[in-house]
C-alpha atoms as a PDB file:
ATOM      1  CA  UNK A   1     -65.358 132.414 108.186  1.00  0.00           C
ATOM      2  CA  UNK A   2     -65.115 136.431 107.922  1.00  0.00           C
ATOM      3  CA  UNK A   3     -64.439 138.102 105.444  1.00  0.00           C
ATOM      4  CA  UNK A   4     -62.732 141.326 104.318  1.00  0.00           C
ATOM      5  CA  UNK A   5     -62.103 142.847 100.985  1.00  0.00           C
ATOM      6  CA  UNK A   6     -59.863 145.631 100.190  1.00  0.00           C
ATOM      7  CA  UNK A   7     -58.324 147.677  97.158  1.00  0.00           C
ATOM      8  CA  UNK A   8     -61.343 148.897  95.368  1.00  0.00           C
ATOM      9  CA  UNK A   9     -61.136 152.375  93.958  1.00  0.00           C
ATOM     10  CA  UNK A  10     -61.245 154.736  90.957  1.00  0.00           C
ATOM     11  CA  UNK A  11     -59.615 153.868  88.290  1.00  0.00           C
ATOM     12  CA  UNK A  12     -59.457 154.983  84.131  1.00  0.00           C
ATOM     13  CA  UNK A  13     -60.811 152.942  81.348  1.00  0.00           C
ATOM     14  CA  UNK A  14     -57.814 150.447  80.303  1.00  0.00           C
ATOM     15  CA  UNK A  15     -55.638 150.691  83.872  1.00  0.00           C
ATOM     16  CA  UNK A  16     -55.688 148.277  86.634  1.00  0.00           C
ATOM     17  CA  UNK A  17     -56.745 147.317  90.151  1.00  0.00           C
ATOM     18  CA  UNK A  18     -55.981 144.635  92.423  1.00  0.00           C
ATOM     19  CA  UNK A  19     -58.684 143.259  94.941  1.00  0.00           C
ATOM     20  CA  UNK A  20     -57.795 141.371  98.111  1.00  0.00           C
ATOM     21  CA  UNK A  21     -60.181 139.648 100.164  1.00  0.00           C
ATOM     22  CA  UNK A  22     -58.381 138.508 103.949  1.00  0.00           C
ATOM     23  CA  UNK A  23     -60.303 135.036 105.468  1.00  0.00           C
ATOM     24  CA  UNK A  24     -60.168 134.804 109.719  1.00  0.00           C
ATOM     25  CA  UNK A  25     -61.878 132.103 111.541  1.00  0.00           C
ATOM     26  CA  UNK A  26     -61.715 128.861 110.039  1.00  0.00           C
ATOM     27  CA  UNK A  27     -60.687 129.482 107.093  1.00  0.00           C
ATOM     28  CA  UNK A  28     -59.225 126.075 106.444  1.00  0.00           C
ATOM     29  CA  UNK A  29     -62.650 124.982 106.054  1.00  0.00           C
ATOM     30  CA  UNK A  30     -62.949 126.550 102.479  1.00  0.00           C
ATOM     31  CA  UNK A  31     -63.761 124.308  99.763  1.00  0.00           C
ATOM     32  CA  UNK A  32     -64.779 126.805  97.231  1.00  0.00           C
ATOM     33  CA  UNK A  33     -64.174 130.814  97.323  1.00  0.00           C
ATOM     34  CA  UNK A  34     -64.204 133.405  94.457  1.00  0.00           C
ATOM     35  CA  UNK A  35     -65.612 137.140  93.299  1.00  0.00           C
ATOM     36  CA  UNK A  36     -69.220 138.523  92.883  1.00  0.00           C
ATOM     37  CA  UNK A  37     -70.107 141.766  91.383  1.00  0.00           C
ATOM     38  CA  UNK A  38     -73.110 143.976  92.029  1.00  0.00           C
ATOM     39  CA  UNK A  39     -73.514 146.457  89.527  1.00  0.00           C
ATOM     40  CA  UNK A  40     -76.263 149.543  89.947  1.00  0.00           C
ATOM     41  CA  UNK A  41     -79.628 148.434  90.335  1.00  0.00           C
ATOM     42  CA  UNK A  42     -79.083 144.994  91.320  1.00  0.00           C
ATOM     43  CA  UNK A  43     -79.238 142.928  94.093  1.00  0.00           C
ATOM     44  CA  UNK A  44     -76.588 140.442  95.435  1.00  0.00           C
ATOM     45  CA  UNK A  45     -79.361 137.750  94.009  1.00  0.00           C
ATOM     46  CA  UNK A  46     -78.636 138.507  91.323  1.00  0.00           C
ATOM     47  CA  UNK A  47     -75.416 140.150  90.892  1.00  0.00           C
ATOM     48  CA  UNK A  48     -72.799 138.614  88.565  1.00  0.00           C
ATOM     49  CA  UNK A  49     -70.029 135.897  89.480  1.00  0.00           C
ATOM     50  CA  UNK A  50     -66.695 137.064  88.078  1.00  0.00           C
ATOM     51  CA  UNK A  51     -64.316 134.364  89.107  1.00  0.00           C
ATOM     52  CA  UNK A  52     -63.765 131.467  91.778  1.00  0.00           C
ATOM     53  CA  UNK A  53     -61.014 128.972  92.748  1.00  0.00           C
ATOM     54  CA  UNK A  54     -61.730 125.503  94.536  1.00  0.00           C
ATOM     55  CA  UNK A  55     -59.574 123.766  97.101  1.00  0.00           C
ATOM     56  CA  UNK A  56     -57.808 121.906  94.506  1.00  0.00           C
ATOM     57  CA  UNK A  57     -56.607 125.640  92.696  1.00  0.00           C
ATOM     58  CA  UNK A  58     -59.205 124.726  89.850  1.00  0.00           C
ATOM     59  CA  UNK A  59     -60.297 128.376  88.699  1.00  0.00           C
ATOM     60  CA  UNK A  60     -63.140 129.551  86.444  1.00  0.00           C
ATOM     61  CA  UNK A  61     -64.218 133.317  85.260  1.00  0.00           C
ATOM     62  CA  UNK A  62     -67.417 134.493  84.093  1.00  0.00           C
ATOM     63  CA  UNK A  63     -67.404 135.839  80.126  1.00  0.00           C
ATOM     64  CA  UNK A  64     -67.278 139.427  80.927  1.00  0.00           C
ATOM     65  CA  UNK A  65     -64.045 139.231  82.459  1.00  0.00           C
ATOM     66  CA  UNK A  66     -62.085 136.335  81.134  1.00  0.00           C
ATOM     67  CA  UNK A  67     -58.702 136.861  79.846  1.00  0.00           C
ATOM     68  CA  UNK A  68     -58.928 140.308  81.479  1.00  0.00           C
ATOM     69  CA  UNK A  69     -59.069 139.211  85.121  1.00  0.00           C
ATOM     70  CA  UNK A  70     -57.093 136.581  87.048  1.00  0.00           C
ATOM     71  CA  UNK A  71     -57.763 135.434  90.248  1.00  0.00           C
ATOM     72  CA  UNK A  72     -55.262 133.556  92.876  1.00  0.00           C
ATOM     73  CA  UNK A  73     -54.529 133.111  96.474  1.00  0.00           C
ATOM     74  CA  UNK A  74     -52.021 132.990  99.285  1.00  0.00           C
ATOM     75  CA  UNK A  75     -52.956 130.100 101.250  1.00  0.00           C
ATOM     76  CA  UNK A  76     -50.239 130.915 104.126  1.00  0.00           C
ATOM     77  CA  UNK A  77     -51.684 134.086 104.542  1.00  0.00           C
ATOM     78  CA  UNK A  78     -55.786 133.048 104.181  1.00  0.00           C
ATOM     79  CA  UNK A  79     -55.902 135.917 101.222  1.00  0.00           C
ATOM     80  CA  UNK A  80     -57.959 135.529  98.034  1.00  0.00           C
ATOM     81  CA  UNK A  81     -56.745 137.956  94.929  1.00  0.00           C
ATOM     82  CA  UNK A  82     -58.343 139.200  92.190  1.00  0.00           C
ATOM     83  CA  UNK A  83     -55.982 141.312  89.799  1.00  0.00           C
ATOM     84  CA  UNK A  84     -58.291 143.053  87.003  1.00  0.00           C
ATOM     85  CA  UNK A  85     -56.842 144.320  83.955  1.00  0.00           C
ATOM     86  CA  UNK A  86     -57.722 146.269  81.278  1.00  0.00           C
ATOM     87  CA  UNK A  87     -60.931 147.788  82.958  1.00  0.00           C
ATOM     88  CA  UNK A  88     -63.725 148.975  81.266  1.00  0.00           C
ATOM     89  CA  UNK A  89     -66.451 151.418  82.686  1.00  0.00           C
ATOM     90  CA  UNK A  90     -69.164 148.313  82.969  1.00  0.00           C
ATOM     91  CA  UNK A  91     -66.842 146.982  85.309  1.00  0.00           C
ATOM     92  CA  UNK A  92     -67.759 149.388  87.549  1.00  0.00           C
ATOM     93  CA  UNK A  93     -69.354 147.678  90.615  1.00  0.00           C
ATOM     94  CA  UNK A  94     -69.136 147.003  94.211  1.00  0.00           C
ATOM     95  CA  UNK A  95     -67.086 143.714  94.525  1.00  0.00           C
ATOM     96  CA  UNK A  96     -67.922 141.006  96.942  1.00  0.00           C
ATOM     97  CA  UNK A  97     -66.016 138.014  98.480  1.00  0.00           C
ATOM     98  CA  UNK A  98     -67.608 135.018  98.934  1.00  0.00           C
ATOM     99  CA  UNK A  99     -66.804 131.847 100.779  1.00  0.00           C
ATOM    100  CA  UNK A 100     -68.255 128.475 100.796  1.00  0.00           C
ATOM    101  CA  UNK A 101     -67.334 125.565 102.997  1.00  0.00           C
ATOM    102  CA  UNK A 102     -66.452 122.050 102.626  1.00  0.00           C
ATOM    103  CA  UNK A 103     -69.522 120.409 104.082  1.00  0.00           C
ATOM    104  CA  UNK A 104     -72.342 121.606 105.936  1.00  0.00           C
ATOM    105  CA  UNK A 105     -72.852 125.262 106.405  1.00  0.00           C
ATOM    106  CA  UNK A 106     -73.605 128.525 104.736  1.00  0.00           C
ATOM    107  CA  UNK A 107     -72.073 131.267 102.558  1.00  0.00           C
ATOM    108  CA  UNK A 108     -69.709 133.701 103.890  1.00  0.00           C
ATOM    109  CA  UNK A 109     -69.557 137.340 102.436  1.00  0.00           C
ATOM    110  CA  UNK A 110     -67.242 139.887 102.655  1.00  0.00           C
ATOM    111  CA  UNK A 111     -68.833 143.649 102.843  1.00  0.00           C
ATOM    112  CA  UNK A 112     -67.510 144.935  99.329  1.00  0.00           C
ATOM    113  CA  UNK A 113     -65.728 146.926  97.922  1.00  0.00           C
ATOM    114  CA  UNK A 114     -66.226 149.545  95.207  1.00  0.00           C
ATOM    115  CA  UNK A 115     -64.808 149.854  91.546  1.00  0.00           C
ATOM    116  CA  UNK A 116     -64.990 152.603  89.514  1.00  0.00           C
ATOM    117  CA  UNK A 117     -63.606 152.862  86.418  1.00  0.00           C
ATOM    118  CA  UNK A 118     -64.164 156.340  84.092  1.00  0.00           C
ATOM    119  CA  UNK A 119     -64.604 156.092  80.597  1.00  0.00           C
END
C-alpha cells in the first residue's frame, strides 16, 4: 500500500486544518489505518499516535487530541481524513499516515506532512 498525505500547513492557535492521506495499491487489504505525530526532537519510534479507524469504522484518539480531532474515511475513494480543530501550538508536528494490513505483512507510511500552528 502507498501512501500520501496532504493539507498540512500554518495555521493560528484555535483555527483548523484538515489532513488527507490518499491509499494506491491494495488498499483493500487495510485492516487497521490511522495518524502519527512526530513532534521536534523525536523519532517516528517514538512519536505520538493521534487517532486510528479499523475495518469495521471502530475509531480511537490519543488524549491530547480527543474531542478536538476527528478522524474518518472515504472508502470509494481509498482516502483517510483527519479534521483537527481547535489547534494548539503543541500540535505542531509533522503528521504521518500509517497503514496496517489484514494478515501478514508490514506497516505502510505515508511521507508527512507538516503542522504548524502559532501561538
Amino acid at each position: 500500500v502507498q501512501l500520501e498525505e496532504s493539507g498540512g500547513g500554518v495555521v493560528q492557535a484555535g483555527g483548523s486544518l484538515r489532513l488527507s492521506c490518499a491509499a494506491s495499491g491494495r488498499a483493500d487489504s487495510i485492516h487497521t489505518t490511522g495518524w502519527f505525530r512526530q513532534r521536534p526532537g523525536q523519532t517516528r519510534e517514538t512519536s505520538e499516535i493521534v487517532s486510528y479507524i479499523t475495518w469495521n469504522g471502530a475509531t480511537s484518539y490519543g488524549d491530547s487530541v480527543d474531542g478536538r480531532f476527528t478522524i474518518s474515511r472515504d472508502i470509494a475513494k481509498n482516502t483517510l481524513y483527519l479534521q483537527m480543530n481547535r489547534l494548539k501550538p503543541e500540535d505542531t508536528a509533522v503528521y504521518y499516515c500509517y497503514a496496517d494490513p489484514q494478515g501478514a505483512g508490514g506497516r505502510s507510511w505515508g511521507q508527512g506532512t507538516q503542522v504548524t500552528v502559532s501561538p
